[in-house]
C-alpha atoms as a PDB file:
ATOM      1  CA  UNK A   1      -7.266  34.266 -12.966  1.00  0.00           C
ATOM      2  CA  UNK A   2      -8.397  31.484 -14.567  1.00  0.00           C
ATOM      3  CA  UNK A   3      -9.002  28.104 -12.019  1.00  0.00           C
ATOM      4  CA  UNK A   4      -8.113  24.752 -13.146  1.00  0.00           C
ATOM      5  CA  UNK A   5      -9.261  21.152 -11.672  1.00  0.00           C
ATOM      6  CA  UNK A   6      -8.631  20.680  -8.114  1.00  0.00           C
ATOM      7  CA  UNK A   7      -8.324  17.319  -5.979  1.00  0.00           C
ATOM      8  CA  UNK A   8     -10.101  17.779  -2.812  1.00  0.00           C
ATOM      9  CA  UNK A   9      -9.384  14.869  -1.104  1.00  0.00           C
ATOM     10  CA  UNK A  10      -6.012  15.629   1.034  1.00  0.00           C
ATOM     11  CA  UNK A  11      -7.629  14.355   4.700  1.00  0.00           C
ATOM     12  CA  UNK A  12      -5.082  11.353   4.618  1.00  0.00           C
ATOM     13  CA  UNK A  13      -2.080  10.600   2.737  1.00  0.00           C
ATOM     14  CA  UNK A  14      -1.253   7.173   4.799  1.00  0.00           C
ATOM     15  CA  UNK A  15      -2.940   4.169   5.186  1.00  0.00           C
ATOM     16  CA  UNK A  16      -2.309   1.440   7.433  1.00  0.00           C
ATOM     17  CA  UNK A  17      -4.108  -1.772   6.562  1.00  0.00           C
ATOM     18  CA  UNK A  18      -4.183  -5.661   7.955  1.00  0.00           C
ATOM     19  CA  UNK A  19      -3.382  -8.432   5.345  1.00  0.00           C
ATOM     20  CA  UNK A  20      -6.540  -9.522   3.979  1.00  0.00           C
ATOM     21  CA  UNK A  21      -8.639  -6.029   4.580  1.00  0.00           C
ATOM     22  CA  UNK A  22     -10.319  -3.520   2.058  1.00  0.00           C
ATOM     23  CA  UNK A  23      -9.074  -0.127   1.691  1.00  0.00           C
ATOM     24  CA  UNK A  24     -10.301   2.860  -0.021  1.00  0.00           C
ATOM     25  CA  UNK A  25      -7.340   5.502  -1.536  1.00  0.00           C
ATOM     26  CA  UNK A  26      -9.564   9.182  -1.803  1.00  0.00           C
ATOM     27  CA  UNK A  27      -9.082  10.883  -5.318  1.00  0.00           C
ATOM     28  CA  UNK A  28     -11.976  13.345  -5.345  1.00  0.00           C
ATOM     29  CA  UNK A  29     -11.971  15.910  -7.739  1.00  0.00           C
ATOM     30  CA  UNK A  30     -13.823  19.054  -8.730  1.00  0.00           C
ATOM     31  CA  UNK A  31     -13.520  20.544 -12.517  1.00  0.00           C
ATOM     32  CA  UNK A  32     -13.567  23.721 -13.640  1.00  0.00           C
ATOM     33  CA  UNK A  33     -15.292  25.321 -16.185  1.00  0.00           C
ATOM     34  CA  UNK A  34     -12.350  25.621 -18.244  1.00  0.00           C
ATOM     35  CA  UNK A  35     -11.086  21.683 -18.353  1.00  0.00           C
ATOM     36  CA  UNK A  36     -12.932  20.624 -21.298  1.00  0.00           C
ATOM     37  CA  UNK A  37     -10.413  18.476 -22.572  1.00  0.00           C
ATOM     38  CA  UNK A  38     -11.447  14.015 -22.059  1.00  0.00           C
ATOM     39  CA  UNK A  39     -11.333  13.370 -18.588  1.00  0.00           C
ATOM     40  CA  UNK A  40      -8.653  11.093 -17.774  1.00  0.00           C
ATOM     41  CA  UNK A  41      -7.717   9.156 -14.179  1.00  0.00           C
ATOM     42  CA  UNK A  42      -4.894   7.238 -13.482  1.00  0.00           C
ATOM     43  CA  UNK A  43      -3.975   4.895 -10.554  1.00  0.00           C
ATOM     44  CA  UNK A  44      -0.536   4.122 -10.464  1.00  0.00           C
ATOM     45  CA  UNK A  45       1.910   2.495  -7.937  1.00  0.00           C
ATOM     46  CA  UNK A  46       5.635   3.499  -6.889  1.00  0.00           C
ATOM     47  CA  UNK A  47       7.238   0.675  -5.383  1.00  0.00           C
ATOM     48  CA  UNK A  48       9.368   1.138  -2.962  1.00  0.00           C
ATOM     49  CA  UNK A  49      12.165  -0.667  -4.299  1.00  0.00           C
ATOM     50  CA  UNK A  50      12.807   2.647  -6.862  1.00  0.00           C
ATOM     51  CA  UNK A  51      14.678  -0.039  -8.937  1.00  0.00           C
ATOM     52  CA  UNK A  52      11.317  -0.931 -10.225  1.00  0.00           C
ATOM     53  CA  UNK A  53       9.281   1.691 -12.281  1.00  0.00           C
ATOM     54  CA  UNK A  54       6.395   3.041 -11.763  1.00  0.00           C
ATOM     55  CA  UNK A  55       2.948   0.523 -12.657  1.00  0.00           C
ATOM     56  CA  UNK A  56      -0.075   1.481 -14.025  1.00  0.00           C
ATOM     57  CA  UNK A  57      -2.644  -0.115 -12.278  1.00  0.00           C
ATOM     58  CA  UNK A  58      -6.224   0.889 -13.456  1.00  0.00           C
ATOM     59  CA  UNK A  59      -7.097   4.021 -15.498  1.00  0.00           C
ATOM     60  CA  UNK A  60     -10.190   5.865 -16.647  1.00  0.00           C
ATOM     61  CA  UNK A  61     -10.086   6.963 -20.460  1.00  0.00           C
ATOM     62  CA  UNK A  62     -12.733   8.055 -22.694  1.00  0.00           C
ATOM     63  CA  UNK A  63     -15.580   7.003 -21.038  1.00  0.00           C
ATOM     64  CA  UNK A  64     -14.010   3.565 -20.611  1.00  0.00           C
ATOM     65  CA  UNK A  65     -12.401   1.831 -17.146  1.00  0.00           C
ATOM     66  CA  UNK A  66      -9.188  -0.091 -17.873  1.00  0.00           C
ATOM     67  CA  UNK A  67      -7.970  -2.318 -15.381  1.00  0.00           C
ATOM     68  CA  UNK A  68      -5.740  -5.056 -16.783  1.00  0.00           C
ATOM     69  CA  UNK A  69      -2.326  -3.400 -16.715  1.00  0.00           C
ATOM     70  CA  UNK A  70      -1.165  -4.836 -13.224  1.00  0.00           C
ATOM     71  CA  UNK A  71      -2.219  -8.568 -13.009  1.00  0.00           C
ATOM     72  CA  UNK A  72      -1.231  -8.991  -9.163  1.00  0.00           C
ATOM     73  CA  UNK A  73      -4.433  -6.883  -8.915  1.00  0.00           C
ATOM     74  CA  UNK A  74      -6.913  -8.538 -11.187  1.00  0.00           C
ATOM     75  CA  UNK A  75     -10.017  -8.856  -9.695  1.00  0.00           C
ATOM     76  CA  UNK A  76      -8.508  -7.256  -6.182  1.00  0.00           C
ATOM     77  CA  UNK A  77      -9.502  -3.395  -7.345  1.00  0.00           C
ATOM     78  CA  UNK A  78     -12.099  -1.313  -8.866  1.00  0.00           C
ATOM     79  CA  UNK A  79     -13.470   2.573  -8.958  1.00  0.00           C
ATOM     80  CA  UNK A  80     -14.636   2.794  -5.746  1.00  0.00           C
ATOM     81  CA  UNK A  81     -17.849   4.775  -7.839  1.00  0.00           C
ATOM     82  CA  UNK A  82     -18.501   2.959 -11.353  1.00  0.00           C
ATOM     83  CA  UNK A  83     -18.570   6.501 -12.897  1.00  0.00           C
ATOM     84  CA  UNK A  84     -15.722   8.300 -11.596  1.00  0.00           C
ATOM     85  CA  UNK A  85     -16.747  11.206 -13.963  1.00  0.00           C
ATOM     86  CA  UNK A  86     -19.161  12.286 -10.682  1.00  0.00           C
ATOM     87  CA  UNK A  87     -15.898  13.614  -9.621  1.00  0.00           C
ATOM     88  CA  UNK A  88     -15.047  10.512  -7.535  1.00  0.00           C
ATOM     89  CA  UNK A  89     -11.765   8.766  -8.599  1.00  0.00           C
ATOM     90  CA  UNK A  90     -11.491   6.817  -5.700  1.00  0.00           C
ATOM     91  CA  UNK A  91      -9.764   3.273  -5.940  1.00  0.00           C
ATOM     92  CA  UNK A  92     -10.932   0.102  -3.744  1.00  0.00           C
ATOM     93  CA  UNK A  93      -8.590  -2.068  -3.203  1.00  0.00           C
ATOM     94  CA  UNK A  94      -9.729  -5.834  -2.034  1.00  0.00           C
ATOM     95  CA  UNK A  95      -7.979  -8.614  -0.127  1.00  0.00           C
ATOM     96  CA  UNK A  96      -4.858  -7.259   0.664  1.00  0.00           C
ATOM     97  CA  UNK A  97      -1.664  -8.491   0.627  1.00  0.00           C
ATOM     98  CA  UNK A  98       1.789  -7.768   1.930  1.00  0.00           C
ATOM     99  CA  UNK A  99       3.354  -7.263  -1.936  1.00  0.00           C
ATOM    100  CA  UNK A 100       0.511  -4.066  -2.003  1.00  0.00           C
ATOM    101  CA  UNK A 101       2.551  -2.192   0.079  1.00  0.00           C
ATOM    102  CA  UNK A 102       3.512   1.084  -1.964  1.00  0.00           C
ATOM    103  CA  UNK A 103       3.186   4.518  -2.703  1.00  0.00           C
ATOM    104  CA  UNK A 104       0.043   5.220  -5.023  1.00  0.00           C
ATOM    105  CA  UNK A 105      -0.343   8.251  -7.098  1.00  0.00           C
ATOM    106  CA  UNK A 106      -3.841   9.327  -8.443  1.00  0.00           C
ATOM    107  CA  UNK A 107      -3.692  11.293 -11.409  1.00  0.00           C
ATOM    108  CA  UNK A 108      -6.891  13.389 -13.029  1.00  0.00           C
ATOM    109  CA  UNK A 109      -6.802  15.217 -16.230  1.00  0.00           C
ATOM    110  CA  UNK A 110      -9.254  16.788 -18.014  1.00  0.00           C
ATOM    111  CA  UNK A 111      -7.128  19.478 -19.822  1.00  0.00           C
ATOM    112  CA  UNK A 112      -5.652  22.086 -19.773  1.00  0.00           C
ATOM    113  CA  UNK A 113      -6.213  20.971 -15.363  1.00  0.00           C
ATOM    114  CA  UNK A 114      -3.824  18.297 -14.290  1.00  0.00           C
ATOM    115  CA  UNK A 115      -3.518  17.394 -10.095  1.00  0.00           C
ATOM    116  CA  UNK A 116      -2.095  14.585  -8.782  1.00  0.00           C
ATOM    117  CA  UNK A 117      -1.912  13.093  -5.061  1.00  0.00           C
ATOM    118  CA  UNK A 118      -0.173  10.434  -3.393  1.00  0.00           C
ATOM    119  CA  UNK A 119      -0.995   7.892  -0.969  1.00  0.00           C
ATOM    120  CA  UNK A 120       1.084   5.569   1.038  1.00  0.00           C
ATOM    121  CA  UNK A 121      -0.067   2.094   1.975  1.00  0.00           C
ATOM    122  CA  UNK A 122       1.491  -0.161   4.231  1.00  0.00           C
ATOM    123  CA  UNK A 123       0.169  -3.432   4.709  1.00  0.00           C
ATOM    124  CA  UNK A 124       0.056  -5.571   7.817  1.00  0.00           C
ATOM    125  CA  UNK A 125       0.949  -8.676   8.441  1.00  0.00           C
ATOM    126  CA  UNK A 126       0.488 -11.084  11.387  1.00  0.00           C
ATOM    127  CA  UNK A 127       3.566 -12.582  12.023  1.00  0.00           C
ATOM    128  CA  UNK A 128       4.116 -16.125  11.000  1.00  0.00           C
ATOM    129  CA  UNK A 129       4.710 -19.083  14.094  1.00  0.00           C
ATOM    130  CA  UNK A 130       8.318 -18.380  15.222  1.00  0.00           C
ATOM    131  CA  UNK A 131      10.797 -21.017  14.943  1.00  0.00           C
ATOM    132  CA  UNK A 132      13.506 -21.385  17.741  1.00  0.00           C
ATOM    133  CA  UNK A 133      16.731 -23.830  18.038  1.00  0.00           C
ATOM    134  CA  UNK A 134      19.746 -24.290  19.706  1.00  0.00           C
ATOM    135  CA  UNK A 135      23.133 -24.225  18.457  1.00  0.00           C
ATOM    136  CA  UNK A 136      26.286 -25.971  19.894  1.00  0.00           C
ATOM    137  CA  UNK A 137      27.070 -28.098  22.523  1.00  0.00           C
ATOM    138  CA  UNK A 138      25.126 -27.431  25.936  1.00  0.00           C
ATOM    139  CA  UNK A 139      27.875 -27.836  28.363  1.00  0.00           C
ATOM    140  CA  UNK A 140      29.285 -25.840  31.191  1.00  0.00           C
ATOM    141  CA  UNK A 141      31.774 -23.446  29.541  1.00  0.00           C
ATOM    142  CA  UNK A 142      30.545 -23.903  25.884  1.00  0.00           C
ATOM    143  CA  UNK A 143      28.784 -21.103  24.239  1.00  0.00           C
ATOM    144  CA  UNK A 144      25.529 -21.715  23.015  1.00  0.00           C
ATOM    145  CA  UNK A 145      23.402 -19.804  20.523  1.00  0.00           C
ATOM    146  CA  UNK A 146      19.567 -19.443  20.857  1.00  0.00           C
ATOM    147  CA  UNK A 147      17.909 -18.373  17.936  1.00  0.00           C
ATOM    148  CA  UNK A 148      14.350 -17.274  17.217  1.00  0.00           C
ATOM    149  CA  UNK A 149      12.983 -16.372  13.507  1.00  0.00           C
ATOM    150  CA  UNK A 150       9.324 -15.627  12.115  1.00  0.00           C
ATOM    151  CA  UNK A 151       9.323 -15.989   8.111  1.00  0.00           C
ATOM    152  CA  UNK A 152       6.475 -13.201   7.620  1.00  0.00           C
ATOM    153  CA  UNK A 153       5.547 -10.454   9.814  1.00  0.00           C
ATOM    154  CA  UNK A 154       5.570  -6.183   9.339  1.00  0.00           C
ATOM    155  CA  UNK A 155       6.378  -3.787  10.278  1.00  0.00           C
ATOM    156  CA  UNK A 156       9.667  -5.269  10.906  1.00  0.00           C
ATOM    157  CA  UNK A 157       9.617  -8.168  14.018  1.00  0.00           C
ATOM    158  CA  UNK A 158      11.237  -7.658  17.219  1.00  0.00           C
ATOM    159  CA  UNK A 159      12.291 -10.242  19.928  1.00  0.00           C
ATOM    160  CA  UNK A 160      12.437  -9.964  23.460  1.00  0.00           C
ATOM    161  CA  UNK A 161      14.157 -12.786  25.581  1.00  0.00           C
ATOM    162  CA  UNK A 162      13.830 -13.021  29.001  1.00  0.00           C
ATOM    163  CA  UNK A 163      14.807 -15.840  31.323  1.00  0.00           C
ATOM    164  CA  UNK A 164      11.720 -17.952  32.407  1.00  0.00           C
ATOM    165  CA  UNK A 165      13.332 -20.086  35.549  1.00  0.00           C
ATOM    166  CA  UNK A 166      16.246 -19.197  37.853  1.00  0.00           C
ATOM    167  CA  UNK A 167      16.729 -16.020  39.526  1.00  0.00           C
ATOM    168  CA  UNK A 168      19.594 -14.547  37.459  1.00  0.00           C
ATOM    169  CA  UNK A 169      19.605 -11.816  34.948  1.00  0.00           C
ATOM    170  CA  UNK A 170      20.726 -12.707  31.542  1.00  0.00           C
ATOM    171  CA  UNK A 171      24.281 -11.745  30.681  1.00  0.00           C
END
């Protein structure tokens, strides 16, 4: 039975980060005797919006790092080891914004072994100052509508009203 390349990181498969953080996506690897084909890793994301295909976003090719395919990460990511042929694929990814959210696939090849893994990342954010205003006229028997909005915050915002004076329960 012959044994191909293996990925050997599978602790996590989710990430939760805060807006502005670091994270580190595990892709470590261990050959086999019989991959003696170029080794070859690839970082790519799935957005979630599956309208959009899938983005490379840094690669490892014939002794070579390639990271200019996604430019909303320039400068933002790297190999978390500078020689990821130490069996360490690992991606660091810097600063992080809401738009990083995704799905991200590591891919190593070193043929005839091919493994991938994926990773899900959601991103954090704080949300924004909320914003509140009243609509229509604020006269006995006139409806009224209260309305509360945040323009940034995930996961998805929630609101909670509760009367502050009186001793009566909201309707």
């Amino acid at each position: 039975l012959t044994r191909s390349l293996s990925i050997t990181s599978v602790d996590q498969s989710m990430f939760e980060k805060a807006q502005g953080e670091k994270v580190t996506l595990p892709c470590t690897f261990v050959l086999s005797e019989e991959d003696e084909g170029p080794l070859d890793i690839e970082w790519v994301l799935i957005p979630a919006d599956n309208q959009k295909k899938e983005q490379i976003i840094i690669m490892y090719a014939v002794d070579r790092i390639y990271n200019h395919y996604y430019a909303a990460m320039t400068g933002r990511m790297q190999f978390t080891n500078p020689d990821p042929r130490s069996g360490d694929g690992s991606l660091d990814i810097l600063n992080l914004k809401s738009a990083d959210t995704g799905t991200y696939q590591c891919k190593v090849k070193k043929a005839p072994g091919v493994q991938s893994q994926k990773i899900q990342l959601t991103v954090l954010v704080k949300p924004a100052r909320t914003k509140c205003s009243i609509e229509g006229s604020q006269e006995i028997g006139k409806d009224v509508i209260l309305k509360c909005e945040s323009q940034e915050g995930s996961p998805l915002l929630s609101y909670d009203w509760r009367r502050v004076s009186g001793t009566q329960e909201l309707p």
